[in-house]
N, C-alpha and C. Protein backbone atom coordinates (compact mmCIF):
# COMPACT_ATOMS: atom_id res chain seq x y z
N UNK A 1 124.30 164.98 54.36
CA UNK A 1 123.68 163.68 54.49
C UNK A 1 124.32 162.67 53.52
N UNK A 2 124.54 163.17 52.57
CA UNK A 2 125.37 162.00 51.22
C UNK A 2 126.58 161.85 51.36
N UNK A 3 127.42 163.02 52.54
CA UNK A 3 128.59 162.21 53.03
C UNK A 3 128.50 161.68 53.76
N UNK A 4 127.89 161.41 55.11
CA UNK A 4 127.46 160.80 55.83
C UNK A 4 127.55 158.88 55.30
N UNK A 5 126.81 159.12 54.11
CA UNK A 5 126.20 158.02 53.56
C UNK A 5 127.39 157.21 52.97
N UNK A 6 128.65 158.47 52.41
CA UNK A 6 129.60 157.80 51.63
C UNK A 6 130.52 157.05 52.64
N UNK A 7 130.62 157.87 53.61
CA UNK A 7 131.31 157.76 55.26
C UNK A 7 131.06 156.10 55.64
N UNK A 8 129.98 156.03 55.97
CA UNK A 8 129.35 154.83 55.80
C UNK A 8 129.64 153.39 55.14
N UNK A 9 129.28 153.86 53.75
CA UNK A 9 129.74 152.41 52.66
C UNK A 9 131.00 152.72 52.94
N UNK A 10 132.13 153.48 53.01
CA UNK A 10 133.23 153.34 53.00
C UNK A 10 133.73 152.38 54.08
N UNK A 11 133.39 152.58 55.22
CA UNK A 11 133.46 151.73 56.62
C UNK A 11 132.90 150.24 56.00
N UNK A 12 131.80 150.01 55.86
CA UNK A 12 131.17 148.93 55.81
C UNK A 12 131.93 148.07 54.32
N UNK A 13 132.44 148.96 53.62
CA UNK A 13 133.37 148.34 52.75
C UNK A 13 134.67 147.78 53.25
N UNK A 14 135.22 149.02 53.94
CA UNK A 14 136.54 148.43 54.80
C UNK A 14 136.07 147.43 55.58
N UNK A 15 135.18 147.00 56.56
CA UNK A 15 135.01 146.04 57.36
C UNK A 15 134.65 144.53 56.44
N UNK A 16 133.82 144.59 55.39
CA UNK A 16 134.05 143.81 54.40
C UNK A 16 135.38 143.02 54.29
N UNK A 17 135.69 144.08 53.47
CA UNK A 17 137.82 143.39 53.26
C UNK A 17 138.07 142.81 54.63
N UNK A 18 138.14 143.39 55.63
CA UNK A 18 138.64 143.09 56.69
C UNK A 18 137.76 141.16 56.76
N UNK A 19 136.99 141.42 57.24
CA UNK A 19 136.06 140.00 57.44
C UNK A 19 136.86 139.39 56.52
N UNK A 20 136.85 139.40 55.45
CA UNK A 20 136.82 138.39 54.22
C UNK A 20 138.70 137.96 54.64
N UNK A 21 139.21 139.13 54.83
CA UNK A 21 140.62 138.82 55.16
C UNK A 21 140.94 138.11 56.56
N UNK A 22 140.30 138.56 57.26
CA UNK A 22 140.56 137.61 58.74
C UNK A 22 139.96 136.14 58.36
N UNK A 23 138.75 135.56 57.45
CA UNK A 23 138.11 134.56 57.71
C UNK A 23 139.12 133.72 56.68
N UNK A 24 140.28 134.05 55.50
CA UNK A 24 141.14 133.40 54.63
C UNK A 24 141.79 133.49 55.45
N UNK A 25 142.68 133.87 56.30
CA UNK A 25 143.94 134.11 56.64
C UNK A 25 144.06 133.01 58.17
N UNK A 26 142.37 132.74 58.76
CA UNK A 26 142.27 131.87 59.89
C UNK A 26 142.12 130.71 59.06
N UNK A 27 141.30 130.22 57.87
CA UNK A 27 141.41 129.00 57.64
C UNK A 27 142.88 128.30 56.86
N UNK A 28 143.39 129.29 56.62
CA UNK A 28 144.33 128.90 56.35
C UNK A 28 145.84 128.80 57.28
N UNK A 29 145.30 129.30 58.97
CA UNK A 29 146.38 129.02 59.56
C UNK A 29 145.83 127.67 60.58
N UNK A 30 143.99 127.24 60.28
CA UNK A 30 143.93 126.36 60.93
C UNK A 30 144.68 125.27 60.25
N UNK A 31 144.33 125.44 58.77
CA UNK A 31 145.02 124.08 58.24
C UNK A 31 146.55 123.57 57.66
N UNK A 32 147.00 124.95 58.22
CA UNK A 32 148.54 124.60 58.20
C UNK A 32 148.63 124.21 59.66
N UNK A 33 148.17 124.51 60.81
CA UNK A 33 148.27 123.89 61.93
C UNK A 33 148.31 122.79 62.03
N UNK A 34 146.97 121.78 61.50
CA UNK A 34 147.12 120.53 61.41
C UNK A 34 147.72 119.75 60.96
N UNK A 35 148.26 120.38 59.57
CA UNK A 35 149.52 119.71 59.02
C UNK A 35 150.92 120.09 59.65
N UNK A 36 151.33 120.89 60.17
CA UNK A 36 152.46 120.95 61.30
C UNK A 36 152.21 119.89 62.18
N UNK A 37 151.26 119.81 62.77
CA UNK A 37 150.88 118.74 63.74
C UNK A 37 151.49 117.46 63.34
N UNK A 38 151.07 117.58 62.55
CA UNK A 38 151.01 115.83 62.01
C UNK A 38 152.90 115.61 61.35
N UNK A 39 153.21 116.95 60.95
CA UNK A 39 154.67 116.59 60.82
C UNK A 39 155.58 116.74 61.97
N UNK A 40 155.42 117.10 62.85
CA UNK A 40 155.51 117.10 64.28
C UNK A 40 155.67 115.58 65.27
N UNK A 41 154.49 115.14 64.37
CA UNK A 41 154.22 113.60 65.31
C UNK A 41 155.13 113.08 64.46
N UNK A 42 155.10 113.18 63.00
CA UNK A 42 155.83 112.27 62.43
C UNK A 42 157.58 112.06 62.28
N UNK A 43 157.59 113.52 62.79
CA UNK A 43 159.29 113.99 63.32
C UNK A 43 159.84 113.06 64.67
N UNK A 44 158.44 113.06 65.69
CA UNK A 44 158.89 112.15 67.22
C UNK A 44 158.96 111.01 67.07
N UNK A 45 158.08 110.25 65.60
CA UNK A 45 158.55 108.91 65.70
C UNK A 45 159.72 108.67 64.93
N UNK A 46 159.99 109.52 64.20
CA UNK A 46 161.45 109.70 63.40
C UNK A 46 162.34 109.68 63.93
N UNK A 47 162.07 110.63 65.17
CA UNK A 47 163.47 110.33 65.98
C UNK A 47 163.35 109.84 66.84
N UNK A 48 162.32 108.87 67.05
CA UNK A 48 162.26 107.46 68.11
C UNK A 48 162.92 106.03 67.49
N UNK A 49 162.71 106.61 65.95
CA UNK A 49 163.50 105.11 65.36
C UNK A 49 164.58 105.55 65.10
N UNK A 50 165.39 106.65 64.88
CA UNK A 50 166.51 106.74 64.45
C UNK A 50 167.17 106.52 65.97
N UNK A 51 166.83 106.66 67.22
CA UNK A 51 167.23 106.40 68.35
C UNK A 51 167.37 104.92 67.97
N UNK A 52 166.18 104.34 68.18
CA UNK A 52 166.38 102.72 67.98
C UNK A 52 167.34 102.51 67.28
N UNK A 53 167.66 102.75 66.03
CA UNK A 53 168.82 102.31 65.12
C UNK A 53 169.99 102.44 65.59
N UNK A 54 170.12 103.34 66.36
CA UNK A 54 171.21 103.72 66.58
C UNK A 54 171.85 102.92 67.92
N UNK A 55 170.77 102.62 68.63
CA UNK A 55 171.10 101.76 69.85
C UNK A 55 171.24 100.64 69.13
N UNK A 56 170.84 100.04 68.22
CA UNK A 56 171.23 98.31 67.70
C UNK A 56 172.56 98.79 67.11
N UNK A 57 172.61 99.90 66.68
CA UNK A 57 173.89 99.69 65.75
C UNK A 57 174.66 99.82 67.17
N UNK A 58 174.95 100.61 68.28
CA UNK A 58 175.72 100.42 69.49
C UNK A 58 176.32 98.90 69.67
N UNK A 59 175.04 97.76 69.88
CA UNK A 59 174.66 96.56 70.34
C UNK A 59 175.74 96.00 69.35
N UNK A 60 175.17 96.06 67.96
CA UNK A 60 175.87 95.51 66.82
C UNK A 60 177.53 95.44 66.89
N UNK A 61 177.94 97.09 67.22
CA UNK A 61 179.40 97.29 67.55
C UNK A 61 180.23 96.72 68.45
N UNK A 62 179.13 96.41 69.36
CA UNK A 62 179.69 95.54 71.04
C UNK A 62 180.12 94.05 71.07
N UNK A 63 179.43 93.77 70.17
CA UNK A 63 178.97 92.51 69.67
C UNK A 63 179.94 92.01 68.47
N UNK A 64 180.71 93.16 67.66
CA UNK A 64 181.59 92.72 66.97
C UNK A 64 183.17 92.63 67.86
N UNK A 65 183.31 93.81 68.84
CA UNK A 65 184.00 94.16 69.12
C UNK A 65 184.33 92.69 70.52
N UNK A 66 183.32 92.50 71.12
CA UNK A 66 183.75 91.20 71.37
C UNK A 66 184.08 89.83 71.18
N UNK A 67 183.34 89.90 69.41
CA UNK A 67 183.66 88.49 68.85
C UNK A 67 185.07 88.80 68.13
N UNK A 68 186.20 90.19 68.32
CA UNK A 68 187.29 90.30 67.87
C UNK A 68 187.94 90.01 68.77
N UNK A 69 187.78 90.05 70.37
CA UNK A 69 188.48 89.57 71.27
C UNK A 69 188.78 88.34 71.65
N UNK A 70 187.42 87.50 70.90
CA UNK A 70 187.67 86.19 70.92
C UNK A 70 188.03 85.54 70.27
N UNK A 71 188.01 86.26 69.14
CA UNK A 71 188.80 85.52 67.71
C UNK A 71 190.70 85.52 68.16
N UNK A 72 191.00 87.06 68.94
CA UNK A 72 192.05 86.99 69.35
C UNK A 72 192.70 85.88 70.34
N UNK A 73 191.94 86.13 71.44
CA UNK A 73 192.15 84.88 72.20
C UNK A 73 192.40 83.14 71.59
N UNK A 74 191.26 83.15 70.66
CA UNK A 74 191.56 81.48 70.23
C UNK A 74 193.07 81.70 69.34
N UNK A 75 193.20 82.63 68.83
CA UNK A 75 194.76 82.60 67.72
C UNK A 75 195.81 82.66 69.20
N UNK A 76 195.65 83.92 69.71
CA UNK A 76 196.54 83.21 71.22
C UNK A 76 196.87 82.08 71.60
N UNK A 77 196.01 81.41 71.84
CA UNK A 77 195.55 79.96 72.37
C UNK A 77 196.15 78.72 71.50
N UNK A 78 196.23 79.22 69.92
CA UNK A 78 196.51 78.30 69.01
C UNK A 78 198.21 78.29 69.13
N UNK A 79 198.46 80.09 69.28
CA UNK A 79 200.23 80.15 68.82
C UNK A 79 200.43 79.52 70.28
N UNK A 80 200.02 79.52 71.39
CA UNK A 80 200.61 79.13 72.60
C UNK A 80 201.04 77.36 72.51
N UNK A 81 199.50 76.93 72.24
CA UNK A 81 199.70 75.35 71.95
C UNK A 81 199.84 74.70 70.93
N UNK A 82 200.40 75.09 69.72
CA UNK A 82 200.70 74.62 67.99
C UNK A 82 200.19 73.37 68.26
N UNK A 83 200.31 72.24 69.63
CA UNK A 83 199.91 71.18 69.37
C UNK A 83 198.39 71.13 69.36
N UNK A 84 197.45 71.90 69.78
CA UNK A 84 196.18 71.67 70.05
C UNK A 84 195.54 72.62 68.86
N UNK A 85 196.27 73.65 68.21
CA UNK A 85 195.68 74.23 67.26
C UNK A 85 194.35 74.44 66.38
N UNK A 86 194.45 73.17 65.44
CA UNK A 86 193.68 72.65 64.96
C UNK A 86 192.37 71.94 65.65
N UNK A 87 191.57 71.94 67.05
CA UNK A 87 190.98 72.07 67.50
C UNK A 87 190.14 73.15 67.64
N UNK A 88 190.86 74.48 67.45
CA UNK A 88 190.72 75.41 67.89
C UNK A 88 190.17 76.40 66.77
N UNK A 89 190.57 75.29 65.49
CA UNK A 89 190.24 76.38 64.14
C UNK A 89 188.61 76.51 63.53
N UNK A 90 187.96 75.51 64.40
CA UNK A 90 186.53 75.24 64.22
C UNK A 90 186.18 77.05 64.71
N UNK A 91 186.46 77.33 65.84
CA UNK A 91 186.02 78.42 66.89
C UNK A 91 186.47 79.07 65.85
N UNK A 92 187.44 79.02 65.45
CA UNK A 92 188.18 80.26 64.46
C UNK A 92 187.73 80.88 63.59
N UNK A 93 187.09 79.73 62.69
CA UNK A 93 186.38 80.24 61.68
C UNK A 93 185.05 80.56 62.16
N UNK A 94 184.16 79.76 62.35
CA UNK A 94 183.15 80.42 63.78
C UNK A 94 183.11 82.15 63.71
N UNK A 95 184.26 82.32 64.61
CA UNK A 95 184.24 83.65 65.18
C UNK A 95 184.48 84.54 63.67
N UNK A 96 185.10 84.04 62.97
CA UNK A 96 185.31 84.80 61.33
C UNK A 96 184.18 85.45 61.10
N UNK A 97 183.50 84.34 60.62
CA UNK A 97 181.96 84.13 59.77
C UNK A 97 180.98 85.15 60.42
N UNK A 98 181.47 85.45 62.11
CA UNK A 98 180.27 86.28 62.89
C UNK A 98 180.87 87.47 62.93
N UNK A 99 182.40 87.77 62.56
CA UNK A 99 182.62 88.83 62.40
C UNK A 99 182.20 89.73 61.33
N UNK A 100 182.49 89.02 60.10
CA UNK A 100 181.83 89.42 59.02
C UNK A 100 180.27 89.82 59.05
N UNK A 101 179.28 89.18 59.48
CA UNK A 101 177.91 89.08 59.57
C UNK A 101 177.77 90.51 60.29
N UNK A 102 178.52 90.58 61.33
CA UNK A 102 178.39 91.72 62.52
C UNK A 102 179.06 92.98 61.95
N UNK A 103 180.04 92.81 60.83
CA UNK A 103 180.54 94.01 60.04
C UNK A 103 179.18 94.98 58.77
N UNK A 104 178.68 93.62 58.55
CA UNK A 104 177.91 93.69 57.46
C UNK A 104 176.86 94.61 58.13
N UNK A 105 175.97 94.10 59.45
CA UNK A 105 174.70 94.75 59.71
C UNK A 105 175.23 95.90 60.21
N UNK A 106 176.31 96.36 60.78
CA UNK A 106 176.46 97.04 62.03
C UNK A 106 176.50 98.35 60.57
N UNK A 107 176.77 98.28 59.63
CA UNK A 107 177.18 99.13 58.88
C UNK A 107 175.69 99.70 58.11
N UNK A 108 174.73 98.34 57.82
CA UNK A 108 173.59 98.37 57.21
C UNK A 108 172.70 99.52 58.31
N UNK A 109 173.26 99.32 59.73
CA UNK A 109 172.30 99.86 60.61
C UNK A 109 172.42 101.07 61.08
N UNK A 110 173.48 101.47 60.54
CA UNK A 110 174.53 103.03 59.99
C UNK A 110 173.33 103.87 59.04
N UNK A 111 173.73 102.83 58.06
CA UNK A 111 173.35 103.93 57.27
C UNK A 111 171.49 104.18 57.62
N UNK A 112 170.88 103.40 58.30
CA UNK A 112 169.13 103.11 58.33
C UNK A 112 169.34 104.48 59.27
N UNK A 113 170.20 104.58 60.70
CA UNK A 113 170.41 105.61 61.19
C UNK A 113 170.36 106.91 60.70
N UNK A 114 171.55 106.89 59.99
CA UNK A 114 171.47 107.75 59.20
C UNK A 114 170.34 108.71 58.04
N UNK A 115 169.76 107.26 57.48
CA UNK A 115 169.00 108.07 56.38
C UNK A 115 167.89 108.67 58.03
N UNK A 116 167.14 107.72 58.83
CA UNK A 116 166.10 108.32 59.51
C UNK A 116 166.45 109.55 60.32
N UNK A 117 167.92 110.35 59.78
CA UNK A 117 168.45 111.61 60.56
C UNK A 117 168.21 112.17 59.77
N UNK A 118 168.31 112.00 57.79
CA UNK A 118 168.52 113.17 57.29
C UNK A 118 166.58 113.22 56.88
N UNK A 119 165.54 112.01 57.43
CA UNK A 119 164.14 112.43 57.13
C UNK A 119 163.87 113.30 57.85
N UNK A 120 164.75 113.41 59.72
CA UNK A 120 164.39 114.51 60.59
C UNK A 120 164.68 115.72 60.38
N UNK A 121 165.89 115.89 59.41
CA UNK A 121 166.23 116.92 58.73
C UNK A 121 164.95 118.17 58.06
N UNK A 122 164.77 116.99 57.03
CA UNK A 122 163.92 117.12 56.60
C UNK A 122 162.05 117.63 56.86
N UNK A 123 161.64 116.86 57.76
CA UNK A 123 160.76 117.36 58.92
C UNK A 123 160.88 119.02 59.39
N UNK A 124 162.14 119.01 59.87
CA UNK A 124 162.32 120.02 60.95
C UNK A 124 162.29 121.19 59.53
N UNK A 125 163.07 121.38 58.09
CA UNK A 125 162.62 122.31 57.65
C UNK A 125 161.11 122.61 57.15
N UNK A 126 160.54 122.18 57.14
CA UNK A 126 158.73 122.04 56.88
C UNK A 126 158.23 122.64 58.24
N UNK A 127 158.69 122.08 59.32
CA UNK A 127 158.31 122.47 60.13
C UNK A 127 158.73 123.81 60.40
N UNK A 128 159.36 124.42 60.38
CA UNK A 128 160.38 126.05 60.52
C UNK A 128 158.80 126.31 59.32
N UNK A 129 159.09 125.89 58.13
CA UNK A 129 158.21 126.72 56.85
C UNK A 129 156.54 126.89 58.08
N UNK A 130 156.31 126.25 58.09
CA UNK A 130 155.00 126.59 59.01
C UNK A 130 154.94 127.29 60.33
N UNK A 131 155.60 127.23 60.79
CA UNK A 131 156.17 128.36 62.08
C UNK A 131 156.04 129.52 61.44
N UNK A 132 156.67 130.05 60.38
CA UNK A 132 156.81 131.40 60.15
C UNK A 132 155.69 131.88 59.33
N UNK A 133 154.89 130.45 58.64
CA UNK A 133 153.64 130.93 58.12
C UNK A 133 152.77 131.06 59.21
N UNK A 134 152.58 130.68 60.16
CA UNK A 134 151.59 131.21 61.15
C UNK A 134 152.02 131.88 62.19
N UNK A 135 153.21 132.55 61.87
CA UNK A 135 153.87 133.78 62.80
C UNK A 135 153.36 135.18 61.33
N UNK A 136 153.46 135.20 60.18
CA UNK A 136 152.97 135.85 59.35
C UNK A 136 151.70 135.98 59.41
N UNK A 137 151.06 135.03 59.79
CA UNK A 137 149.21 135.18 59.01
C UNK A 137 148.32 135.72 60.64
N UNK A 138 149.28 135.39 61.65
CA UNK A 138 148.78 135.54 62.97
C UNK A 138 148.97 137.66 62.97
N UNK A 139 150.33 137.66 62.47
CA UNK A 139 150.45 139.58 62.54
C UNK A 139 149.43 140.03 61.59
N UNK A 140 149.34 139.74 60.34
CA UNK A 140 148.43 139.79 59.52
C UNK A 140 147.01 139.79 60.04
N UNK A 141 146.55 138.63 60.95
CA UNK A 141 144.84 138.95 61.04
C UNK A 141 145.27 140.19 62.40
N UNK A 142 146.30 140.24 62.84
CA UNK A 142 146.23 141.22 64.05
C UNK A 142 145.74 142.75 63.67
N UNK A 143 147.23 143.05 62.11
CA UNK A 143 146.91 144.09 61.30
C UNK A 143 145.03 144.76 60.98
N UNK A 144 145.00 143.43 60.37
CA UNK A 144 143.66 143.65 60.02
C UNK A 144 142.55 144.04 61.07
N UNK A 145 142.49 143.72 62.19
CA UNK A 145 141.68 143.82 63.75
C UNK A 145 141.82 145.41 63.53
N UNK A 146 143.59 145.90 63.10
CA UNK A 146 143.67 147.77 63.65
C UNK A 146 143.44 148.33 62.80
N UNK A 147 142.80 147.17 61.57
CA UNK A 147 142.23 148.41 60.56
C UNK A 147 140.70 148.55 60.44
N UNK A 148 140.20 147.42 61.08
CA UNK A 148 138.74 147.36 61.31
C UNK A 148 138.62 148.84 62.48
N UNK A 149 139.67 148.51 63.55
CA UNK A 149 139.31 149.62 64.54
C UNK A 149 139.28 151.02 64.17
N UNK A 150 140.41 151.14 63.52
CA UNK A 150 141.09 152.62 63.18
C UNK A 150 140.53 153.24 62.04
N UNK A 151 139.63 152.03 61.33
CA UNK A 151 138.98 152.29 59.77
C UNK A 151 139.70 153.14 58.66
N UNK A 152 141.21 152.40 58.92
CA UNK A 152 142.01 152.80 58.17
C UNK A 152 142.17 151.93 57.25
N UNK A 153 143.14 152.14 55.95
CA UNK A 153 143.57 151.18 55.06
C UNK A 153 144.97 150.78 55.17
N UNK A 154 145.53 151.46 55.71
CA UNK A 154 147.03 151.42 55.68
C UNK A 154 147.35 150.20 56.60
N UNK A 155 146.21 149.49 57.68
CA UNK A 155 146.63 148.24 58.07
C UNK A 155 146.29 147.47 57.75
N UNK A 156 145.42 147.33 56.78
CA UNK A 156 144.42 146.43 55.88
C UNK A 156 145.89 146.09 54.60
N UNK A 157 146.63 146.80 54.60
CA UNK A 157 147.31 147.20 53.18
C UNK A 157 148.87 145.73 53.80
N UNK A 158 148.95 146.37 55.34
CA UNK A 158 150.05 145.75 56.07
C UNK A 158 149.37 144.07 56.26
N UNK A 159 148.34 144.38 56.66
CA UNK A 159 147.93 142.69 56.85
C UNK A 159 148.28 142.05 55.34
N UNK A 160 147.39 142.68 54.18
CA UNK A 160 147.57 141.84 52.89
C UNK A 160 149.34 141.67 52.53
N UNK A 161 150.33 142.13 53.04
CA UNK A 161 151.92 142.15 52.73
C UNK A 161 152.24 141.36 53.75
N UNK A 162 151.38 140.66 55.31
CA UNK A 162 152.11 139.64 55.86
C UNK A 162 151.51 138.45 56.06
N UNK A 163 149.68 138.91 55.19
CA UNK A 163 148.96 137.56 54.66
C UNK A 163 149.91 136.70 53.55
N UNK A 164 150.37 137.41 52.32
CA UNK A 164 151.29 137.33 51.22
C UNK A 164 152.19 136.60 51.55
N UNK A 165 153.02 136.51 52.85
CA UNK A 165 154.34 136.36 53.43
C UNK A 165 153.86 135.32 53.76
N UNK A 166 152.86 135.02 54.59
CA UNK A 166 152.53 134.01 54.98
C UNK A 166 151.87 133.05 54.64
N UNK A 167 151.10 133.29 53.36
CA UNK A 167 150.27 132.18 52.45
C UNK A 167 151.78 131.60 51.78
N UNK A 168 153.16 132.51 51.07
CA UNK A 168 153.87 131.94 50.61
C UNK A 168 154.66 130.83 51.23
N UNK A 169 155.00 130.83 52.69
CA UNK A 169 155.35 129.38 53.48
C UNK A 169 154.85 128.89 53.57
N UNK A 170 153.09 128.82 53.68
CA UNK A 170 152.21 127.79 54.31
C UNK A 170 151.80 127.05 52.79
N UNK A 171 152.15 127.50 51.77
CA UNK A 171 152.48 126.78 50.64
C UNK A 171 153.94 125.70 50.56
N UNK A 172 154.56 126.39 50.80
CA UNK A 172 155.96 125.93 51.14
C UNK A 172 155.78 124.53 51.49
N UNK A 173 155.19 124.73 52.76
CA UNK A 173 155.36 123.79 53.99
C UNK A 173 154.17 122.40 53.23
N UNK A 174 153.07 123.02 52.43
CA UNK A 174 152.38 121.58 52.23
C UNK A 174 153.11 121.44 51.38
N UNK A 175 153.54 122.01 49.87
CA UNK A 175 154.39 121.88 48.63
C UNK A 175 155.90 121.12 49.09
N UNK A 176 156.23 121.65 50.15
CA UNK A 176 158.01 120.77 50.63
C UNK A 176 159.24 121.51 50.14
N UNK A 177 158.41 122.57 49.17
CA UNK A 177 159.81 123.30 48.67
C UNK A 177 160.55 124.16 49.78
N UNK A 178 162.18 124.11 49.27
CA UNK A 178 163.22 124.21 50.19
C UNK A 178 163.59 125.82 49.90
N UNK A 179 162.64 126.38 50.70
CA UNK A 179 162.99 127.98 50.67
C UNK A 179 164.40 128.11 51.77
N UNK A 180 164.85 128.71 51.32
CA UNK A 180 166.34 128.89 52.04
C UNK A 180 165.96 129.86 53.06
N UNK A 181 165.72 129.34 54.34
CA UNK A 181 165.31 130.39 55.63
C UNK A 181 166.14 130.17 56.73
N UNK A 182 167.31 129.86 56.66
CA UNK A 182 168.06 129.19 57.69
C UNK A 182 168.23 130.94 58.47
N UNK A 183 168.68 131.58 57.91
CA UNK A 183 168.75 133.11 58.39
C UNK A 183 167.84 133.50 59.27
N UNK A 184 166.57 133.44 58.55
CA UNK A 184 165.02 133.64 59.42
C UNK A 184 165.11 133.01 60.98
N UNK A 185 165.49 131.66 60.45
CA UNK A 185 165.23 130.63 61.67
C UNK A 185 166.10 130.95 63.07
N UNK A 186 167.53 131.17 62.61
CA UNK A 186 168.06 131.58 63.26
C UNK A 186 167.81 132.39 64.14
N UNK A 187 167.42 133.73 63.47
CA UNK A 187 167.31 134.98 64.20
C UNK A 187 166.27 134.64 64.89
N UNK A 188 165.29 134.31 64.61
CA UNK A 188 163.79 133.76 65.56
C UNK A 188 164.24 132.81 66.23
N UNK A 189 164.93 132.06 66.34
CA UNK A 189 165.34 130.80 67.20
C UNK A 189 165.94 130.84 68.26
């Protein structure tokens, strides 16, 4: 009868751990969820403006590249007619002044491109860090389910080694630190 009894608390102990481990390991993959989410959205408008930038800087280029054709043309125009020249130097400088202007932004709108590529950069590793924290904490509460069933410890033991794994990215991912997982990503990717 008193093993019976020990039989017992032992179970109701293991199911304990278990509960307590499935109910940390879900709130903490709801709320890395939401924050993926939200870096997710903030990745699509990232790369909705770095699109934009990148189409003005196109515009910008088109726009220089034709006020060089016309700058050419009027110097054409000038060496053809030396007598009318000086008519022609108004346009000249004109077309200068807009070349410059059009050198200046087209370059400014480079680099705006640019930086809003290396924020998507950026995004996308946070985002990987939370992928693999709720690819960890998801095997983990699974573990734990076959140790509630099996009323073993040895999956209770496996869940707490891919709870571990997985609380350490889903730290990651709110913290921003740059765990080197390009390997991980890969192979899962």
């Amino acid at each position: 009868m008193e093993v019976e009894i020990s039989v017992e608390a032992e179970k109701k102990r293991l199911n304990s751990l278990v509960a307590m481990t499935v109910v940390l390991l879900s709130v903490l993959m709801g709320l890395g969820k939401l924050k993926d989410d939200n870096i997710v959205q903030t990745r699509q408008l990232q790369k909705a403006d770095a699109a934009d930038a990148w189409a003005e800087y196109q515009s910008k280029k088109i726009k220089l590249h034709l006020t060089e054709a016309g700058l050419r043309q009027a110097e054409m125009l000038a060496l053809a007619n030396p007598g009318r020249a000086d008519a022609l130097l108004p346009q000249q400088n004109q077309l200068k002044h807009e070349l410059l202007r059009y050198q200046q932004e087209s370059q400014a709108l480079q680099r705006k491109a640019e930086s809003k590529e290396r924020g998507m950069e950026s995004l996308n590793a946070r985002h990987d860090l939370f992928d693999i924290s709720d690819a960890a904490l998801s095997i983990a509460v699974a573990c734990a389910a076959v140790a509630a069933l099996s009323a073993n410890l040895l999956p209770l033991f496996a869940a707490w080694a891919f709870g571990g794994v997985g609380v350490l990215f889903w730290l990651a991912g709110f913290a921003g630190w740059n765990l080197r997982i390009e390997w991980l990503v890969a192979l899962l990717g």
